[in-house]
N, C-alpha and C. Protein backbone atom coordinates (compact mmCIF):
# COMPACT_ATOMS: atom_id res chain seq x y z
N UNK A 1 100.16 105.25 139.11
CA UNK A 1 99.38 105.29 137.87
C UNK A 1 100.24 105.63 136.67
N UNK A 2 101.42 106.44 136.74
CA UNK A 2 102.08 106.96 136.17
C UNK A 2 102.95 105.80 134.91
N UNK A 3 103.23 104.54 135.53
CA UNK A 3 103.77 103.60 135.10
C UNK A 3 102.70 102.30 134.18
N UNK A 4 101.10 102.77 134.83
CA UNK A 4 100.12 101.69 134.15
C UNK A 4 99.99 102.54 132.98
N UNK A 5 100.03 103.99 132.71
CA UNK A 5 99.21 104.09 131.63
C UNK A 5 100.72 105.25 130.46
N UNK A 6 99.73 104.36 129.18
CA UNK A 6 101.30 104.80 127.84
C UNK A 6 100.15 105.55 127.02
N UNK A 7 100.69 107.05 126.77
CA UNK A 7 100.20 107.90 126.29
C UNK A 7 100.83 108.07 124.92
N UNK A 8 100.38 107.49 123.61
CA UNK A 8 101.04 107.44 122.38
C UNK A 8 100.86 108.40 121.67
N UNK A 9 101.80 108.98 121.56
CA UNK A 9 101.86 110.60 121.09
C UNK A 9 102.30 111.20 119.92
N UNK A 10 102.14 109.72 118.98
CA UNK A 10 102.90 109.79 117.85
C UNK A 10 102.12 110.67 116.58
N UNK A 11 103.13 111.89 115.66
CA UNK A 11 102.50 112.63 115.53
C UNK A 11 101.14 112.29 114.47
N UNK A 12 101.30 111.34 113.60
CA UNK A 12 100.25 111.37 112.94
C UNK A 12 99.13 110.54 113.87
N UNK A 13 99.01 109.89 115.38
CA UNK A 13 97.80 109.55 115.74
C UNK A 13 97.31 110.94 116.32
N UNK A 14 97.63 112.04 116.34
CA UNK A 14 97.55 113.15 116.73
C UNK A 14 96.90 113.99 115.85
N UNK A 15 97.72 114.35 114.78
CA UNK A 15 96.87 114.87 113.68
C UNK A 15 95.63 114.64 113.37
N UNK A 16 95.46 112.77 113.27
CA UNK A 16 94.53 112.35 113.12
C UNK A 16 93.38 112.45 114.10
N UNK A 17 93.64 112.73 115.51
CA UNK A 17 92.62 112.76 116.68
C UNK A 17 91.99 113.99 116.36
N UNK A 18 92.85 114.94 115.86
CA UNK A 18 92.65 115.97 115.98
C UNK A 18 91.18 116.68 115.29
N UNK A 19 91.09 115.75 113.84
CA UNK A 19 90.44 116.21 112.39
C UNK A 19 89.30 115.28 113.10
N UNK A 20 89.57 114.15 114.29
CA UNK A 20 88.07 113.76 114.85
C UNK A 20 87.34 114.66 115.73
N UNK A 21 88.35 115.29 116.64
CA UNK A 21 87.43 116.18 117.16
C UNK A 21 86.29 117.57 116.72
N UNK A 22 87.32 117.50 115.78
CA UNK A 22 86.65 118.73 115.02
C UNK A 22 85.10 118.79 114.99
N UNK A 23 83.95 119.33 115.29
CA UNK A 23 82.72 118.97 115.23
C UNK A 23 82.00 119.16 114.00
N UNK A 24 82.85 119.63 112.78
CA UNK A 24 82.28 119.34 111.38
C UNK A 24 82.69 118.22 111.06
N UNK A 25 83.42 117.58 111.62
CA UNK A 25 84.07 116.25 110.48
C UNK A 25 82.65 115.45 110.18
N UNK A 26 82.55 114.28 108.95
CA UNK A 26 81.29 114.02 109.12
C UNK A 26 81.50 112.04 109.45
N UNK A 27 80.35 111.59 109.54
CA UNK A 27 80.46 110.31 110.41
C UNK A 27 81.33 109.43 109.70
N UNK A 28 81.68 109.63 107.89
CA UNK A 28 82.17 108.74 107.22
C UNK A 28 84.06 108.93 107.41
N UNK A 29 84.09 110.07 107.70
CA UNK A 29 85.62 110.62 107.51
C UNK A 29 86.26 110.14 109.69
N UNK A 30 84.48 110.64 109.91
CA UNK A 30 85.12 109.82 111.78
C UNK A 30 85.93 108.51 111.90
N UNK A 31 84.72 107.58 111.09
CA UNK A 31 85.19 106.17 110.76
C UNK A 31 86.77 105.72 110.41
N UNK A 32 86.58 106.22 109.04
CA UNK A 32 87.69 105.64 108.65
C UNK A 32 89.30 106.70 109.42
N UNK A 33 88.98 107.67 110.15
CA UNK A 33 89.93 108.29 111.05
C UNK A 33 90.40 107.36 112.30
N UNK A 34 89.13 107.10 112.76
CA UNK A 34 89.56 106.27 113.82
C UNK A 34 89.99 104.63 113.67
N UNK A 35 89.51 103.87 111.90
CA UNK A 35 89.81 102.83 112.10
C UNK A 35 91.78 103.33 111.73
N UNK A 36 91.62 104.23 110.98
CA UNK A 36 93.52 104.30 110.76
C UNK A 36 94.47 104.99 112.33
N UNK A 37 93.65 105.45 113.07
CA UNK A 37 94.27 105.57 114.22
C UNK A 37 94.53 104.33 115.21
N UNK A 38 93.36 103.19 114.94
CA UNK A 38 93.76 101.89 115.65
C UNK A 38 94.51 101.24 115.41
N UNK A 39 94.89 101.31 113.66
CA UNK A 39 96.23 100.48 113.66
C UNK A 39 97.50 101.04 114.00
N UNK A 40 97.39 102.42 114.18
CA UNK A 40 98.87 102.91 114.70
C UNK A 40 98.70 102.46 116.23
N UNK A 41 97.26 102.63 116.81
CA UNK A 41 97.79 102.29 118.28
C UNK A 41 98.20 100.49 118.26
N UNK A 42 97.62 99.86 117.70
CA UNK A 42 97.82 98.34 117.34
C UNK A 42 99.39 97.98 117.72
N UNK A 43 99.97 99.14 116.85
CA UNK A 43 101.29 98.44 116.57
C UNK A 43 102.44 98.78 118.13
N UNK A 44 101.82 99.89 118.77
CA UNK A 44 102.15 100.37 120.04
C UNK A 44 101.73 99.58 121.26
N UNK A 45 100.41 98.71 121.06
CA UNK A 45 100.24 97.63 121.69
C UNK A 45 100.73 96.13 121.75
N UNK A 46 101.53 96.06 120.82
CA UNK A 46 101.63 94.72 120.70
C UNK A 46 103.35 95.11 120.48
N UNK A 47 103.86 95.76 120.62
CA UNK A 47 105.45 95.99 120.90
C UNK A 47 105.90 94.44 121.25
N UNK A 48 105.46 94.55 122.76
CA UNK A 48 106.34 93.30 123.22
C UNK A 48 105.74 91.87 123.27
N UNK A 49 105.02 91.71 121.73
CA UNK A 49 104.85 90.34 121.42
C UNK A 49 106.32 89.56 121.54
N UNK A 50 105.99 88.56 121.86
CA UNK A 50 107.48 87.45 121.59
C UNK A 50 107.46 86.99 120.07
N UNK A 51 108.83 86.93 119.79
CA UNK A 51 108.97 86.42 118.97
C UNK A 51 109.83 84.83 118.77
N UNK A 52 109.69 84.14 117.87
CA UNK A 52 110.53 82.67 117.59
C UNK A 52 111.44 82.85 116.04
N UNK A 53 112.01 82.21 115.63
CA UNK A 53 112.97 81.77 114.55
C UNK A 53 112.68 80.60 113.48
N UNK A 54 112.81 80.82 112.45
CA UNK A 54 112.17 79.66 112.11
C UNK A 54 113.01 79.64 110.60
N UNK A 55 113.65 78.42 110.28
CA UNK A 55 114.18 78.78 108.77
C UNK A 55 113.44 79.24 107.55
N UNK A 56 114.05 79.79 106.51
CA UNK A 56 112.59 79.91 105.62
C UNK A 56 113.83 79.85 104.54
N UNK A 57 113.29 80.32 103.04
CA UNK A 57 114.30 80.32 102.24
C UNK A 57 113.64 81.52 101.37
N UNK A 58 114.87 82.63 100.96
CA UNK A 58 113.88 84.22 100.61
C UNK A 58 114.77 83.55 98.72
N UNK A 59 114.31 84.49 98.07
CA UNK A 59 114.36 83.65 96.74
C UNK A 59 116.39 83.61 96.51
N UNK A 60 116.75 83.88 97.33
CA UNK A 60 118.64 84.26 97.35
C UNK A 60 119.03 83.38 97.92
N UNK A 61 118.51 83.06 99.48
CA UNK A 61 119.21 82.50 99.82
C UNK A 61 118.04 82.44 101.51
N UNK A 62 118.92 80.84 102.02
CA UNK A 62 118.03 80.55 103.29
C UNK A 62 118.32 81.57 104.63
N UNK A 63 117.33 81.69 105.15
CA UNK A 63 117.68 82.36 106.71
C UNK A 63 116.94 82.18 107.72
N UNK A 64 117.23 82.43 108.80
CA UNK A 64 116.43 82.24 110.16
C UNK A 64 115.87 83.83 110.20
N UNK A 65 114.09 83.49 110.24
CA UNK A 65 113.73 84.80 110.12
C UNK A 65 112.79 84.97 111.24
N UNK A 66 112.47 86.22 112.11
CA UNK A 66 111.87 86.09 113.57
C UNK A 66 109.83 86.05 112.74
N UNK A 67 109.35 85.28 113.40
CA UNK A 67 107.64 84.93 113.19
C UNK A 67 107.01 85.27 114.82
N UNK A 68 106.28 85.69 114.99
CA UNK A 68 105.56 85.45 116.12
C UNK A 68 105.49 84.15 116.71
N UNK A 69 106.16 84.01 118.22
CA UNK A 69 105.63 82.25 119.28
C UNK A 69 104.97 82.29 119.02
N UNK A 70 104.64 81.11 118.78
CA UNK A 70 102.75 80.44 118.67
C UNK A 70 101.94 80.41 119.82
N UNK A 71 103.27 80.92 120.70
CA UNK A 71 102.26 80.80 121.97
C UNK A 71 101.19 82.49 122.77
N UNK A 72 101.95 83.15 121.39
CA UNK A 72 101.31 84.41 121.25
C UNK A 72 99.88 84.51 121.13
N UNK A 73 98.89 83.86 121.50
CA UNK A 73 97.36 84.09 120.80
C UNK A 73 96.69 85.36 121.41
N UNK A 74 96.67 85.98 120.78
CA UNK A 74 95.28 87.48 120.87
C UNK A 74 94.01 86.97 120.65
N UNK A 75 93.21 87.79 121.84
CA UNK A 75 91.73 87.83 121.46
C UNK A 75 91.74 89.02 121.67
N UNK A 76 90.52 89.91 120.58
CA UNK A 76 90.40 91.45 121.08
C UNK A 76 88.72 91.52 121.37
N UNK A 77 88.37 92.46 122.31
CA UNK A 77 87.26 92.14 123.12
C UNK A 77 86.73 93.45 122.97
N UNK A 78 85.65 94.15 122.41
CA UNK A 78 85.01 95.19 121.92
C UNK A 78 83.97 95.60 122.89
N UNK A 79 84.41 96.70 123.50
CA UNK A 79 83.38 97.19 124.66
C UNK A 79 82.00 97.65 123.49
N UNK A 80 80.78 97.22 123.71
CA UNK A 80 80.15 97.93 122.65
C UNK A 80 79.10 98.91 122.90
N UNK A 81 78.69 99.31 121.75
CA UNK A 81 79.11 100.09 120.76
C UNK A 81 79.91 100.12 119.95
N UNK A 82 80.91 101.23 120.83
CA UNK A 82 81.27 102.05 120.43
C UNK A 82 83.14 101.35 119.72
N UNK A 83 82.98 100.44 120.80
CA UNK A 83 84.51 99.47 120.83
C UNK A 83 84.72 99.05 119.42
N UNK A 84 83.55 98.88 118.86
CA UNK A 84 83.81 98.26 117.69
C UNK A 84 84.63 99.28 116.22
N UNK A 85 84.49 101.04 116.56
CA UNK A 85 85.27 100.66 115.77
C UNK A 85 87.01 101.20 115.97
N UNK A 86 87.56 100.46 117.09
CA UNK A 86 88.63 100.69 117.22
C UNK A 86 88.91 98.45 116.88
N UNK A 87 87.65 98.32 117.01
CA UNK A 87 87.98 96.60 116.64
C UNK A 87 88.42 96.40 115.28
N UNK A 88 87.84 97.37 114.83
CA UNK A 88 87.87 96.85 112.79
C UNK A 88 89.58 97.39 112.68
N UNK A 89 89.99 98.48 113.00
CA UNK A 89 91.18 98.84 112.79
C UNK A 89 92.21 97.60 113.37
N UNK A 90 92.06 97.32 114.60
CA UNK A 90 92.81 96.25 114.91
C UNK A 90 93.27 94.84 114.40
N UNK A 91 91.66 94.30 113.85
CA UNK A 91 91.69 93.21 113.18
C UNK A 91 92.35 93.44 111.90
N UNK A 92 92.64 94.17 111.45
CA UNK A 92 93.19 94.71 110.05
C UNK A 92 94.89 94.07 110.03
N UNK A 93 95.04 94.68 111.67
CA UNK A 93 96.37 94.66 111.64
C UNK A 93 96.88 93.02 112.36
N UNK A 94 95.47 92.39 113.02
CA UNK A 94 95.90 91.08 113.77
C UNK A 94 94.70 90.36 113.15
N UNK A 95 94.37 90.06 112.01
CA UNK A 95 93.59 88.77 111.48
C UNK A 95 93.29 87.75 111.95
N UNK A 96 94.61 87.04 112.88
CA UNK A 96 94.52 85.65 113.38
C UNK A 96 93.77 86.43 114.43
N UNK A 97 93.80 87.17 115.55
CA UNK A 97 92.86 87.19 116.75
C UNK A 97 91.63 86.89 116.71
N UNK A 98 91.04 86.28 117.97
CA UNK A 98 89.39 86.27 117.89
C UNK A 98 89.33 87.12 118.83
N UNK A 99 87.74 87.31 118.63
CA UNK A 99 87.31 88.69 118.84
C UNK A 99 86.26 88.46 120.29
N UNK A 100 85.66 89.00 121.42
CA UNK A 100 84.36 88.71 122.19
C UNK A 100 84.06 90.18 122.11
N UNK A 101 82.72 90.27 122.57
CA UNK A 101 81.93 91.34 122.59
C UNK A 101 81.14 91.29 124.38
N UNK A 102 81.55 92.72 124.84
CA UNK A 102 81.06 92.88 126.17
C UNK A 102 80.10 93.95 125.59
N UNK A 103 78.81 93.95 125.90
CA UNK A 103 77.66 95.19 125.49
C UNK A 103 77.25 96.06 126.90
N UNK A 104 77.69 97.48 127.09
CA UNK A 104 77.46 97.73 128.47
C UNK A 104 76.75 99.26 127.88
N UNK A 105 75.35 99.27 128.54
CA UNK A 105 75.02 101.08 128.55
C UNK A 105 75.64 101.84 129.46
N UNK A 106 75.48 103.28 129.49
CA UNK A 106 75.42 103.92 130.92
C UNK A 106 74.27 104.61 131.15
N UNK A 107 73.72 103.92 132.16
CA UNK A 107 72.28 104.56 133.32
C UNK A 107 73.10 106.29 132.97
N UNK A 108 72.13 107.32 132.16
CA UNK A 108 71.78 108.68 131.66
C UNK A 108 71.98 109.54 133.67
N UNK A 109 71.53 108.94 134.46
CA UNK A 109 71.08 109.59 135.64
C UNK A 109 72.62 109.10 136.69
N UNK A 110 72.46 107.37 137.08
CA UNK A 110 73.65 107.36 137.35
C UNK A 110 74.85 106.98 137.42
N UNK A 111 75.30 107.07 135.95
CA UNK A 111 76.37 106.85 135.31
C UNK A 111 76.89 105.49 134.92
N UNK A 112 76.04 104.18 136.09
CA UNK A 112 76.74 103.31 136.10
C UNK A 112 76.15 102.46 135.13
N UNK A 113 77.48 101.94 134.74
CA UNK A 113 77.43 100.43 133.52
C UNK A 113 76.15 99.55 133.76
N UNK A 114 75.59 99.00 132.53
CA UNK A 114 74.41 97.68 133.10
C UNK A 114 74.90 96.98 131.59
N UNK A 115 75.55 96.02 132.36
CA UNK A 115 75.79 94.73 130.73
C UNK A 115 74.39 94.44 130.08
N UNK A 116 74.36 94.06 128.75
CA UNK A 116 73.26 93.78 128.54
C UNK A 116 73.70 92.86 127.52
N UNK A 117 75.09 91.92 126.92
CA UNK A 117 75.12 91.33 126.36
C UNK A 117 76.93 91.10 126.43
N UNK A 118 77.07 89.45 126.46
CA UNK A 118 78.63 89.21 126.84
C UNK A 118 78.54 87.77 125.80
N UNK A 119 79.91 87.80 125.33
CA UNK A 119 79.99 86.70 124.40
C UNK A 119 81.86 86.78 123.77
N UNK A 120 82.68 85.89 124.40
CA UNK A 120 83.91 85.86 124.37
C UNK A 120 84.19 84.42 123.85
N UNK A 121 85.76 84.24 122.74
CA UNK A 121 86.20 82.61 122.41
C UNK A 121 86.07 81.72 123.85
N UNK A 122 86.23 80.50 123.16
CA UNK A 122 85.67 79.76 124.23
C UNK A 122 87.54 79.22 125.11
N UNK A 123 88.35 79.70 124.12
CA UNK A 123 89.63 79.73 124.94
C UNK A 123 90.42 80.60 125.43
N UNK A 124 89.91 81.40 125.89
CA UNK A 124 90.04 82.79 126.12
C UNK A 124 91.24 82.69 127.51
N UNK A 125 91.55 81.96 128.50
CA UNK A 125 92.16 81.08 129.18
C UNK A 125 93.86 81.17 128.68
N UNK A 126 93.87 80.73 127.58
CA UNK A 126 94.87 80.52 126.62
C UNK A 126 95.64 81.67 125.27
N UNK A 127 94.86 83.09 125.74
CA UNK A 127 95.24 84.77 124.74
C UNK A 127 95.09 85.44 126.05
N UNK A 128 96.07 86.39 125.37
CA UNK A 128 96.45 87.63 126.02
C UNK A 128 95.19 88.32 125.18
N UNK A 129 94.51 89.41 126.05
CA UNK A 129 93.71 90.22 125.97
C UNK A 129 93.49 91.61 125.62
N UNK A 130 93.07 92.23 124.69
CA UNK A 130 93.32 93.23 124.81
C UNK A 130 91.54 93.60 124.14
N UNK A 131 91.66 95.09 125.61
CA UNK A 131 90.04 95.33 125.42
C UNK A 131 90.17 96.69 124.69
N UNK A 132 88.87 97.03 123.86
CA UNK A 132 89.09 98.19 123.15
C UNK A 132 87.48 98.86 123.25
N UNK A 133 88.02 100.55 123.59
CA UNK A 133 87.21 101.28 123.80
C UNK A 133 87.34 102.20 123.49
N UNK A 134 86.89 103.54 122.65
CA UNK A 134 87.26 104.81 122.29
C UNK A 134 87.47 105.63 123.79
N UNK A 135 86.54 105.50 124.54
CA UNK A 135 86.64 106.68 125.85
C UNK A 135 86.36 106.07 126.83
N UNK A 136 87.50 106.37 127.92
CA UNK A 136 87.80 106.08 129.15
C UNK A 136 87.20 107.31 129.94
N UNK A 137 86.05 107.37 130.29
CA UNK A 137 85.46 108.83 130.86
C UNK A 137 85.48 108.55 132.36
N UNK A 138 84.53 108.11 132.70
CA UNK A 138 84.23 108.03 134.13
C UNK A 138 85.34 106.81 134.80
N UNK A 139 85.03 106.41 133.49
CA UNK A 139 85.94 104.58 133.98
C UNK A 139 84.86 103.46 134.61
N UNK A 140 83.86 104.27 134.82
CA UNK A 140 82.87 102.96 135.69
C UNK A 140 82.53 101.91 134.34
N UNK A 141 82.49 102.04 133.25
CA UNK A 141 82.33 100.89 132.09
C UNK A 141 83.45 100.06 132.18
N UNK A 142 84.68 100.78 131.63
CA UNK A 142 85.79 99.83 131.79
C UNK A 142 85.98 98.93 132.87
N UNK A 143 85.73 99.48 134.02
CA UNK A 143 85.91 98.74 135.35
C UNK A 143 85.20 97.28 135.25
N UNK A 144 84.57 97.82 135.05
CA UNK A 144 82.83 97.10 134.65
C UNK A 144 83.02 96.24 133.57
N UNK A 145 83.81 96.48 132.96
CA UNK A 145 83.98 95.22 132.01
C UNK A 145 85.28 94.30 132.09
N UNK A 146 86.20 95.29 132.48
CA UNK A 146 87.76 94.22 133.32
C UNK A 146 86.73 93.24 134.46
N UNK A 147 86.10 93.96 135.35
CA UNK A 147 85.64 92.81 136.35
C UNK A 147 85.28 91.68 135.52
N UNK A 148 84.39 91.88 134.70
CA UNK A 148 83.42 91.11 133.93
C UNK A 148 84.63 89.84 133.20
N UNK A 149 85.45 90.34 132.49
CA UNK A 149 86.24 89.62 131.83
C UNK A 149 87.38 88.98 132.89
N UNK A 150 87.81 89.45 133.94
CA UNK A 150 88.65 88.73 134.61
C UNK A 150 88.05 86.95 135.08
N UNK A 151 87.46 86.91 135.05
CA UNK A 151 86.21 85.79 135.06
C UNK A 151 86.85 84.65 134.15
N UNK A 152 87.38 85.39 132.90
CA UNK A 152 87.39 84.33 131.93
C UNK A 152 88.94 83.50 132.18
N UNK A 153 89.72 84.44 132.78
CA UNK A 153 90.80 83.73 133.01
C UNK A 153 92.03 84.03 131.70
N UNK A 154 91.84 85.23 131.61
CA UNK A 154 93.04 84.86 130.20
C UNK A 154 94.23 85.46 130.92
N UNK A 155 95.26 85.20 129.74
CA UNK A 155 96.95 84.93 130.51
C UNK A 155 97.26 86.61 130.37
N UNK A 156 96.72 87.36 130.12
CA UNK A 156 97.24 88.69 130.27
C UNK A 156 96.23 89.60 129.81
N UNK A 157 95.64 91.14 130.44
CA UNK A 157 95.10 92.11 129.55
C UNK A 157 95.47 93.56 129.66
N UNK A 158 95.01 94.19 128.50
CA UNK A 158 95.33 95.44 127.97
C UNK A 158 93.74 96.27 127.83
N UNK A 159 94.29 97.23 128.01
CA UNK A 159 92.91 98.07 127.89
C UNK A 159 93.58 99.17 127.08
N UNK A 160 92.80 99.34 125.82
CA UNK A 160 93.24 100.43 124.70
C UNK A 160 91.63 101.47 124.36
N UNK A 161 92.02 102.37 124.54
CA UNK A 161 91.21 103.63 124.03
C UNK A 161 91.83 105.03 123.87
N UNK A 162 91.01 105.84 123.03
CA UNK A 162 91.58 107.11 121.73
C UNK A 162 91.88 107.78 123.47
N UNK A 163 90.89 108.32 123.96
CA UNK A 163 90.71 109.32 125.00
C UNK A 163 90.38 108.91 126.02
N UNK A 164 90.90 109.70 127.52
CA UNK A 164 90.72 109.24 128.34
C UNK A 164 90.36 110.78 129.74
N UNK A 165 90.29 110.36 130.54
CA UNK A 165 89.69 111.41 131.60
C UNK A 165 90.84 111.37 132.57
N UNK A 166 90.73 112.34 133.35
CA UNK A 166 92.15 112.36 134.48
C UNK A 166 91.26 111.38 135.49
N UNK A 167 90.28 111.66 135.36
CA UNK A 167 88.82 111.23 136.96
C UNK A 167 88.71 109.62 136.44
N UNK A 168 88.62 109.05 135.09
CA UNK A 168 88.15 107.84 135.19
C UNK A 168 89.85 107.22 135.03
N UNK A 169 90.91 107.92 134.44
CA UNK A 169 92.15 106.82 134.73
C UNK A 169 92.62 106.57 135.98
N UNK A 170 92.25 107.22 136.73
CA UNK A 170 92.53 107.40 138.64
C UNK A 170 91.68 106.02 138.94
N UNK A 171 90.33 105.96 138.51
CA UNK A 171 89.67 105.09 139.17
C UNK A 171 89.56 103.86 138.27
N UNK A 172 90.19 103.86 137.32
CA UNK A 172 90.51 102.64 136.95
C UNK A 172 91.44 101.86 136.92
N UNK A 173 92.48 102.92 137.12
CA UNK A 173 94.22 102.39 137.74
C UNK A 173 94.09 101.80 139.21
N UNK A 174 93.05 102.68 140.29
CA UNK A 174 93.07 102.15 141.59
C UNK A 174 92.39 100.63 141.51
N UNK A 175 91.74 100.24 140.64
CA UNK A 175 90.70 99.36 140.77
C UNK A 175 91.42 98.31 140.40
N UNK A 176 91.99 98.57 139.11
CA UNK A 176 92.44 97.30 138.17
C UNK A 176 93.71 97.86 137.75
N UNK A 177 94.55 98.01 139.08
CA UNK A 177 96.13 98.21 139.33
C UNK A 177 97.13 97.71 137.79
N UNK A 178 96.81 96.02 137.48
CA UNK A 178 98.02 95.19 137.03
C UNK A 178 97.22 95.19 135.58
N UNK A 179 96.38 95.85 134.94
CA UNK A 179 96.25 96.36 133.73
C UNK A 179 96.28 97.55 133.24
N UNK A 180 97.60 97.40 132.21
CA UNK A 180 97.82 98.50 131.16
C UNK A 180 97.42 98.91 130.51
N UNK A 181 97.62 100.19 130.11
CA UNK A 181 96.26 101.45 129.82
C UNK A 181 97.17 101.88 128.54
N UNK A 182 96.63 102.06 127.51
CA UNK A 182 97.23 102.81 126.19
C UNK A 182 96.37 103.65 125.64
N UNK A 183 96.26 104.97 125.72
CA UNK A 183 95.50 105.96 124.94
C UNK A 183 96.53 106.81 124.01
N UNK A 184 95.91 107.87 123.29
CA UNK A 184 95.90 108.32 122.51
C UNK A 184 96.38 110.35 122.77
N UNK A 185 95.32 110.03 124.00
CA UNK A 185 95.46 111.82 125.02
C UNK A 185 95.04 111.55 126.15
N UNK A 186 95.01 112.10 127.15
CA UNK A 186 94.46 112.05 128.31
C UNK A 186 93.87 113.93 128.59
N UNK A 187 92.77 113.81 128.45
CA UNK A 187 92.12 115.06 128.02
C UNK A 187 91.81 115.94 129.70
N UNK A 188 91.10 117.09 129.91
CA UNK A 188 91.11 117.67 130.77
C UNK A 188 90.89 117.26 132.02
N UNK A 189 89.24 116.78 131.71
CA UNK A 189 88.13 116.79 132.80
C UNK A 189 87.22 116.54 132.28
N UNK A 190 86.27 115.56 133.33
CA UNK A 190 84.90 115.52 132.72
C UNK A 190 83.63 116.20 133.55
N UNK A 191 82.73 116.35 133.03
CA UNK A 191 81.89 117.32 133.06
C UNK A 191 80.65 117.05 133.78
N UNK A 192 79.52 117.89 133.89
CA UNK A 192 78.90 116.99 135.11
C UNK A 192 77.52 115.55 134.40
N UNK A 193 77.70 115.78 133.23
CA UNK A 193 76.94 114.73 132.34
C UNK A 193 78.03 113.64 132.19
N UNK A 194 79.27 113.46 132.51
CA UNK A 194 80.72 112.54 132.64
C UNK A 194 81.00 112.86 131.05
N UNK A 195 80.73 112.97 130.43
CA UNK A 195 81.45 113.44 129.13
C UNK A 195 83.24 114.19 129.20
N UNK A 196 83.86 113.55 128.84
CA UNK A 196 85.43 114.39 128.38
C UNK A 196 85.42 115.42 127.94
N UNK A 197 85.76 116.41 128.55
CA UNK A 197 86.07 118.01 128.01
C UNK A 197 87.79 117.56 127.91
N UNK A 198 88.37 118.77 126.44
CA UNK A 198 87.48 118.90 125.37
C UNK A 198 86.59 118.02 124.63
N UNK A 199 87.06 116.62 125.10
CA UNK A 199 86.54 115.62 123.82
C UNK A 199 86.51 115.44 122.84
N UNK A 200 85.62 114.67 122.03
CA UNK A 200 85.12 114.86 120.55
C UNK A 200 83.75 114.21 120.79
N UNK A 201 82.57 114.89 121.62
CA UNK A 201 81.29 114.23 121.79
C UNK A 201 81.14 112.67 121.98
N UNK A 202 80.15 112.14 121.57
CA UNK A 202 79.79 111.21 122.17
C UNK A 202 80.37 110.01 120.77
N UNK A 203 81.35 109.64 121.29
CA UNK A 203 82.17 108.59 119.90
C UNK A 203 81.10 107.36 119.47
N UNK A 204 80.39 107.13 120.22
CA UNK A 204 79.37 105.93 119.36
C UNK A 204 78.28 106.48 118.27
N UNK A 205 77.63 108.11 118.76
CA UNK A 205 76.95 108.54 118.17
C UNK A 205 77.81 109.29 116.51
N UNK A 206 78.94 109.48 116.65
CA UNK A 206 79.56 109.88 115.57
C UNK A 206 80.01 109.19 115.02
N UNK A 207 80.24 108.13 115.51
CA UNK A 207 80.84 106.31 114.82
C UNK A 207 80.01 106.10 113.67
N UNK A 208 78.28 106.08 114.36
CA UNK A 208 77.14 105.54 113.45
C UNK A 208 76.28 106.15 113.28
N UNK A 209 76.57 107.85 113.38
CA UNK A 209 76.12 109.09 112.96
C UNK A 209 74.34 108.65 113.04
N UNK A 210 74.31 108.44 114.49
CA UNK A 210 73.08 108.31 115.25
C UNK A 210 72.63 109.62 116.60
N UNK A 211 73.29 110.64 115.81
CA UNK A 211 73.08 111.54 117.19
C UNK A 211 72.37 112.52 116.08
């Protein structure tokens, strides 16, 4: 497990996690915290894009300057809710990507995922993937939605979220071995409602300051 999952520890996504957990912060300062924490993780995700060469001419003089392969295509895939807003930060930083939406609750009693709405590009086959979720708790969602999306066939995926659980990265590393995990912290323990201790509560309800 040790090798699937990259714990980005850089100090300002830290600072910034930090002023989310806080339980005064208020839903507007959550927001825009977490959309500026997605583009720092953004740029930690997409490290080993390929790159190509291409001449250009800068107003001095011509050069071969590195552009992204074209054969690079991103789609980013919003667990929802709550996914969405680690989506807005992303798209900020990757415009060209298209986007799908997996909609999954969790059963209050027992824990487990029930999709209730899926909708991904129709070339999805042809992008590398990367799914986005604030909290990796139990892991039975994520699981639940890698199954769901392996379906579609795309050439590579990533699974990105702020926080994560020791109990749901175990069971999501055993499950879905050959996808890479990028968070933010990997927090204590979760609790017997599956919530992340310490956490920062329930991230959809403070997203859209519906709690």
């Amino acid at each position: 497990m040790q090798n699937q999952v990259t714990v980005i520890d850089h100090p300002l996504i830290q600072h910034k996690l930090t002023l989310m957990r806080k339980a005064e912060t208020s839903t507007t300062k959550f927001r825009n915290l977490l959309k500026e924490i997605s583009l720092l993780l953004g740029y930690e995700v997409t490290r080993n894009l390929s790159l190509k060469y291409e001449e250009i001419k800068t107003p001095l003089a011509p050069m071969n300057a590195p552009v992204l392969a074209p054969d690079k295509k991103l789609v980013l895939v919003s667990i929802m809710r709550a996914g969405q807003g680690i989506l807005d930060g992303m798209l900020e930083l990757m415009p060209s990507a298209r986007v799908g939406h997996i909609g999954l609750y969790r059963d209050p009693k027992t824990l487990i995922p029930i999709e209730y709405y899926f909708k991904v590009p129709h070339d999805v086959e042809q992008r590398d993937m990367i799914i986005v979720d604030p909290m990796l708790a139990t892991g039975n969602s994520a699981v639940a939605a890698v199954d769901r999306l392996k379906s579609t066939n795309p050439l590579s995926m990533k699974f990105v979220c702020l926080l994560a659980a020791p109990e749901g990265l175990q069971h999501f590393c055993t499950v879905h071995p050959e996808v890479q995990v990028y968070t933010a912290a990997i927090d204590e323990y979760l609790d017997e409602h599956g919530y992340i201790i310490p956490g920062l509560g329930d991230a959809g309800d403070r997203l859209f300051g519906t709690k």
